[in-house]
C-alpha atoms as a PDB file:
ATOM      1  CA  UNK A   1       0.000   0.000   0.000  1.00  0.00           C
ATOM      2  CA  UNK A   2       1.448   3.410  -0.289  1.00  0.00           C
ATOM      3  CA  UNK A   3       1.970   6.210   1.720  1.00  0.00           C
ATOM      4  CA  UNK A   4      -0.444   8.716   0.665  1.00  0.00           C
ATOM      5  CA  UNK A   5      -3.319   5.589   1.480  1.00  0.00           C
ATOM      6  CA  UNK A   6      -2.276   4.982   4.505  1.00  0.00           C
ATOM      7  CA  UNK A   7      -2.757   6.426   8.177  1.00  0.00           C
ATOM      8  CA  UNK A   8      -5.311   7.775   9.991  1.00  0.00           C
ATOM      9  CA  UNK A   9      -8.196  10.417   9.105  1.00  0.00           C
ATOM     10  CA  UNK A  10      -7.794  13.535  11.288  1.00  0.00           C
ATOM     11  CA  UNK A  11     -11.173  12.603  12.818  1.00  0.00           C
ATOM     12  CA  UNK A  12      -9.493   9.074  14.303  1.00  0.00           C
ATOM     13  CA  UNK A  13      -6.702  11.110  15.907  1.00  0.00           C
ATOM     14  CA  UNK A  14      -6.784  11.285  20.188  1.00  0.00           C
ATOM     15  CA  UNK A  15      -5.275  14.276  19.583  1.00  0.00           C
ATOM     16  CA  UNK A  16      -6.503  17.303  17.460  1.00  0.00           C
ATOM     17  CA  UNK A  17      -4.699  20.351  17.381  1.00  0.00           C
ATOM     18  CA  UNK A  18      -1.135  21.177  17.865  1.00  0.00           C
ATOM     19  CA  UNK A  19       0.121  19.254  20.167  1.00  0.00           C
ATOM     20  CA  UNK A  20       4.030  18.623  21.592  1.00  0.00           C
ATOM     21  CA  UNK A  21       5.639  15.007  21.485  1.00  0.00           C
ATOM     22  CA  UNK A  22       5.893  15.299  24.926  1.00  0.00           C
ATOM     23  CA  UNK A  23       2.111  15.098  25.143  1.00  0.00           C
ATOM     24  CA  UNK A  24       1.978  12.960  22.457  1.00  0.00           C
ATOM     25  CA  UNK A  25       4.126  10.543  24.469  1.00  0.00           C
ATOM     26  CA  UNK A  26       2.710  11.042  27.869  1.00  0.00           C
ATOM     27  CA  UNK A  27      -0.801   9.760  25.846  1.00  0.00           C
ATOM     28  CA  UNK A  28       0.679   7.002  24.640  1.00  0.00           C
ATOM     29  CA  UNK A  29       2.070   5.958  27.853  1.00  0.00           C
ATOM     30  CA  UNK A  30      -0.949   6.514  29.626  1.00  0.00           C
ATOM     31  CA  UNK A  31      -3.242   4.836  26.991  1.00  0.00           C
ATOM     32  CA  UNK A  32      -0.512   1.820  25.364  1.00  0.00           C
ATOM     33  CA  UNK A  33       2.660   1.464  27.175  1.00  0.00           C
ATOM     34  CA  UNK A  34       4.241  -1.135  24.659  1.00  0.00           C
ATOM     35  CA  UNK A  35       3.234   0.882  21.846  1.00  0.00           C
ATOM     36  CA  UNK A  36       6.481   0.833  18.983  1.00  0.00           C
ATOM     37  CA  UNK A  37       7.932   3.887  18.584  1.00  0.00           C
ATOM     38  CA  UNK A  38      10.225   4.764  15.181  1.00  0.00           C
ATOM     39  CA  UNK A  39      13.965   5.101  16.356  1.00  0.00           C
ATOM     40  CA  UNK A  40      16.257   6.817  16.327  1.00  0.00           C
ATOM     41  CA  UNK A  41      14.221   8.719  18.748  1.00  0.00           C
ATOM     42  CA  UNK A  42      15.947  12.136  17.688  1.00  0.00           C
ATOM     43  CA  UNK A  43      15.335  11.475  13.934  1.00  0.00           C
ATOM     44  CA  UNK A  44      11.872  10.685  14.385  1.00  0.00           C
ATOM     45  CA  UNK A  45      10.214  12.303  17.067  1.00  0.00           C
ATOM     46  CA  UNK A  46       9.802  15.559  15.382  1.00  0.00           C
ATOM     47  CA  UNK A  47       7.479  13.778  13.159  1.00  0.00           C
ATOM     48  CA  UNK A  48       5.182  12.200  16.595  1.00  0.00           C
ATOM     49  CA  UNK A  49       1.683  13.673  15.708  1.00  0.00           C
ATOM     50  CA  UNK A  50      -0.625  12.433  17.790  1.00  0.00           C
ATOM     51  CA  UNK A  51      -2.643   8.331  18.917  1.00  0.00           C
ATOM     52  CA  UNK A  52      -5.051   6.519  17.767  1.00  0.00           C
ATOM     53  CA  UNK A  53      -7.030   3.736  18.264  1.00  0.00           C
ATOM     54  CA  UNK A  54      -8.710   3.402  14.621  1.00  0.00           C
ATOM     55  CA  UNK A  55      -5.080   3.242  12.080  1.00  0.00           C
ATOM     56  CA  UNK A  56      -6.362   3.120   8.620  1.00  0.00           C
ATOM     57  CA  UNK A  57      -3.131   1.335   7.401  1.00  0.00           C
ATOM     58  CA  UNK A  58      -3.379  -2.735   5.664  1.00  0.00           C
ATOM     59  CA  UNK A  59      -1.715  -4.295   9.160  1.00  0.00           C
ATOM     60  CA  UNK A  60      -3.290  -7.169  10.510  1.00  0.00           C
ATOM     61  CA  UNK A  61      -3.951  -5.389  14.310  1.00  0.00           C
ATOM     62  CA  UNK A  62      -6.572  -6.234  16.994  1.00  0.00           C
ATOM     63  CA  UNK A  63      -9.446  -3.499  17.591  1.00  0.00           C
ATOM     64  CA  UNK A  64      -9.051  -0.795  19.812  1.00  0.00           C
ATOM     65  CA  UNK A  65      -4.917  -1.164  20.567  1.00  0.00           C
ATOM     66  CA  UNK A  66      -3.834   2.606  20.588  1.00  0.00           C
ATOM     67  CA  UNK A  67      -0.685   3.295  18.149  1.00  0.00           C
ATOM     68  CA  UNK A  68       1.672   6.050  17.681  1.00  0.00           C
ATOM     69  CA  UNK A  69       0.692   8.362  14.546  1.00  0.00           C
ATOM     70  CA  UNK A  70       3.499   9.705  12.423  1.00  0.00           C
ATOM     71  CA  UNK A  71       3.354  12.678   9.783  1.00  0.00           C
ATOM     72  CA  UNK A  72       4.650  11.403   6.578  1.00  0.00           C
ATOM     73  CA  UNK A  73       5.852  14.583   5.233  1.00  0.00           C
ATOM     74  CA  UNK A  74       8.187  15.250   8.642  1.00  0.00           C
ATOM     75  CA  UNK A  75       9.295  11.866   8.682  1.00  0.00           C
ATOM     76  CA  UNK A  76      10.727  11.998   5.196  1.00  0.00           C
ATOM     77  CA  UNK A  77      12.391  15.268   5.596  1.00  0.00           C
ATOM     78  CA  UNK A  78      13.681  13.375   9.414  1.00  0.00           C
ATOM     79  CA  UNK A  79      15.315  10.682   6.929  1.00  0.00           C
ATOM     80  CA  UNK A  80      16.652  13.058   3.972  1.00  0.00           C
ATOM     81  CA  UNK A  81      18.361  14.897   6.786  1.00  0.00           C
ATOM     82  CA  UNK A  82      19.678  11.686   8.791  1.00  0.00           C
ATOM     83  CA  UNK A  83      20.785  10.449   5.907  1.00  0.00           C
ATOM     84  CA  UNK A  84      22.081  13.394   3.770  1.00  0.00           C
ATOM     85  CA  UNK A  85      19.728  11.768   1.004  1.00  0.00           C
ATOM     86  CA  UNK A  86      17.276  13.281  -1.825  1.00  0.00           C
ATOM     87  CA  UNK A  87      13.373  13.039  -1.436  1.00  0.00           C
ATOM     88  CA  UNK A  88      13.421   9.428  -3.828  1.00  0.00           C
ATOM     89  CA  UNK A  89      16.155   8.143  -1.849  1.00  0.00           C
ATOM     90  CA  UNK A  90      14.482   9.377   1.780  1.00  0.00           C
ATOM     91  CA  UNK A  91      10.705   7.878   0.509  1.00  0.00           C
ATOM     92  CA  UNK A  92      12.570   4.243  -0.378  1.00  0.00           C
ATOM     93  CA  UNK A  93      13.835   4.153   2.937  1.00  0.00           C
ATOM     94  CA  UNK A  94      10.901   5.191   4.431  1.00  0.00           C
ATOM     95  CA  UNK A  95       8.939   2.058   2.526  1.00  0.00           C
ATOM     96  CA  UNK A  96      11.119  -0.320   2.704  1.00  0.00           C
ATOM     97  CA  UNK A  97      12.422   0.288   6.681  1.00  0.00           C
ATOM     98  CA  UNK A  98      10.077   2.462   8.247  1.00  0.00           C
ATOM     99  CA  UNK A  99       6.584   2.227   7.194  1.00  0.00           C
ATOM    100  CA  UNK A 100       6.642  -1.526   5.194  1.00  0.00           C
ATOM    101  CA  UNK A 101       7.824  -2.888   9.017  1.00  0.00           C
ATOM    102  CA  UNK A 102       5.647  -4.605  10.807  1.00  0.00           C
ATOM    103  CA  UNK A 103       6.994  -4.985  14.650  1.00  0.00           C
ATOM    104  CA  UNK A 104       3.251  -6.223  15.840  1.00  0.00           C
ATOM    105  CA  UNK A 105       0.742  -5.060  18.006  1.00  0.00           C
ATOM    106  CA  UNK A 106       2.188  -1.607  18.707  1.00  0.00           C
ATOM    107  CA  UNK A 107       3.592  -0.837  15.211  1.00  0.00           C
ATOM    108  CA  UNK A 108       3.057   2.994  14.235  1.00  0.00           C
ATOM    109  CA  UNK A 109       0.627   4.054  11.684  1.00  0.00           C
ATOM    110  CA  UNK A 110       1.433   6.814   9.198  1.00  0.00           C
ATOM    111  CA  UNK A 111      -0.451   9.600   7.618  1.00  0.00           C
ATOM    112  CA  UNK A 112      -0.169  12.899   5.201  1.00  0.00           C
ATOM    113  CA  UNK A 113      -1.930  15.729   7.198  1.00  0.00           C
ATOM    114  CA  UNK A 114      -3.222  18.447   4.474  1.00  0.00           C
ATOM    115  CA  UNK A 115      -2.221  21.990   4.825  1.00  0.00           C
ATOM    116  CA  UNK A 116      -4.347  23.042   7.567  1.00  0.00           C
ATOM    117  CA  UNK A 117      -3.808  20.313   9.905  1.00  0.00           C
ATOM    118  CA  UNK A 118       0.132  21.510   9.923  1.00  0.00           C
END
């Protein structure tokens, strides 16, 4: 599946708004405590939007497990940075590593927020 299909609608998210990773993570703690998140930490969690308990992604999850939701967008610039890569090179990782992984229960879900969810 690709990117752009998969993730969450900004309806499923636990948290609307602006919101810091700090309360991003304190949620997640609070709500799933074994819940996967992307490392390296420092890359990634620039790019920690939000939870959810409703990902709209292809990966064979039980109902109701709360996730960690990722910005797309942020996570590709996070890898083109990290890596000192172009956009083609940053989205390949991205498939093949980051979003084509499945670590179980409390793998991440992805999504493309439009330009007034930013």
């Amino acid at each position: 599946m690709s990117e752009s299909k998969r993730g969450v609608g900004q309806h499923h998210l636990r948290m609307e708004g602006v919101v810091s990773v700090e309360e991003v993570l304190r949620e997640l703690e609070t709500l799933n405590p074994n819940a996967m998140l992307l490392e390296p930490r420092d890359v990634y969690d620039p790019a920690l939007i939000g939870v959810t308990d409703d990902p709209n992604d292809s990966w064979p999850r039980q109902a109701r497990i709360h996730v960690a939701v990722y910005d797309i967008d942020k996570c590709l610039e996070a890898i083109m940075k990290w890596l000192d890569c172009d956009y083609d090179a940053a989205r390949d990782w991205f498939g093949y590593n980051t979003s084509g992984a499945w670590v179980g229960e409390g793998t991440p879900t992805f999504t493309i927020l439009g330009e007034g969810e930013r």
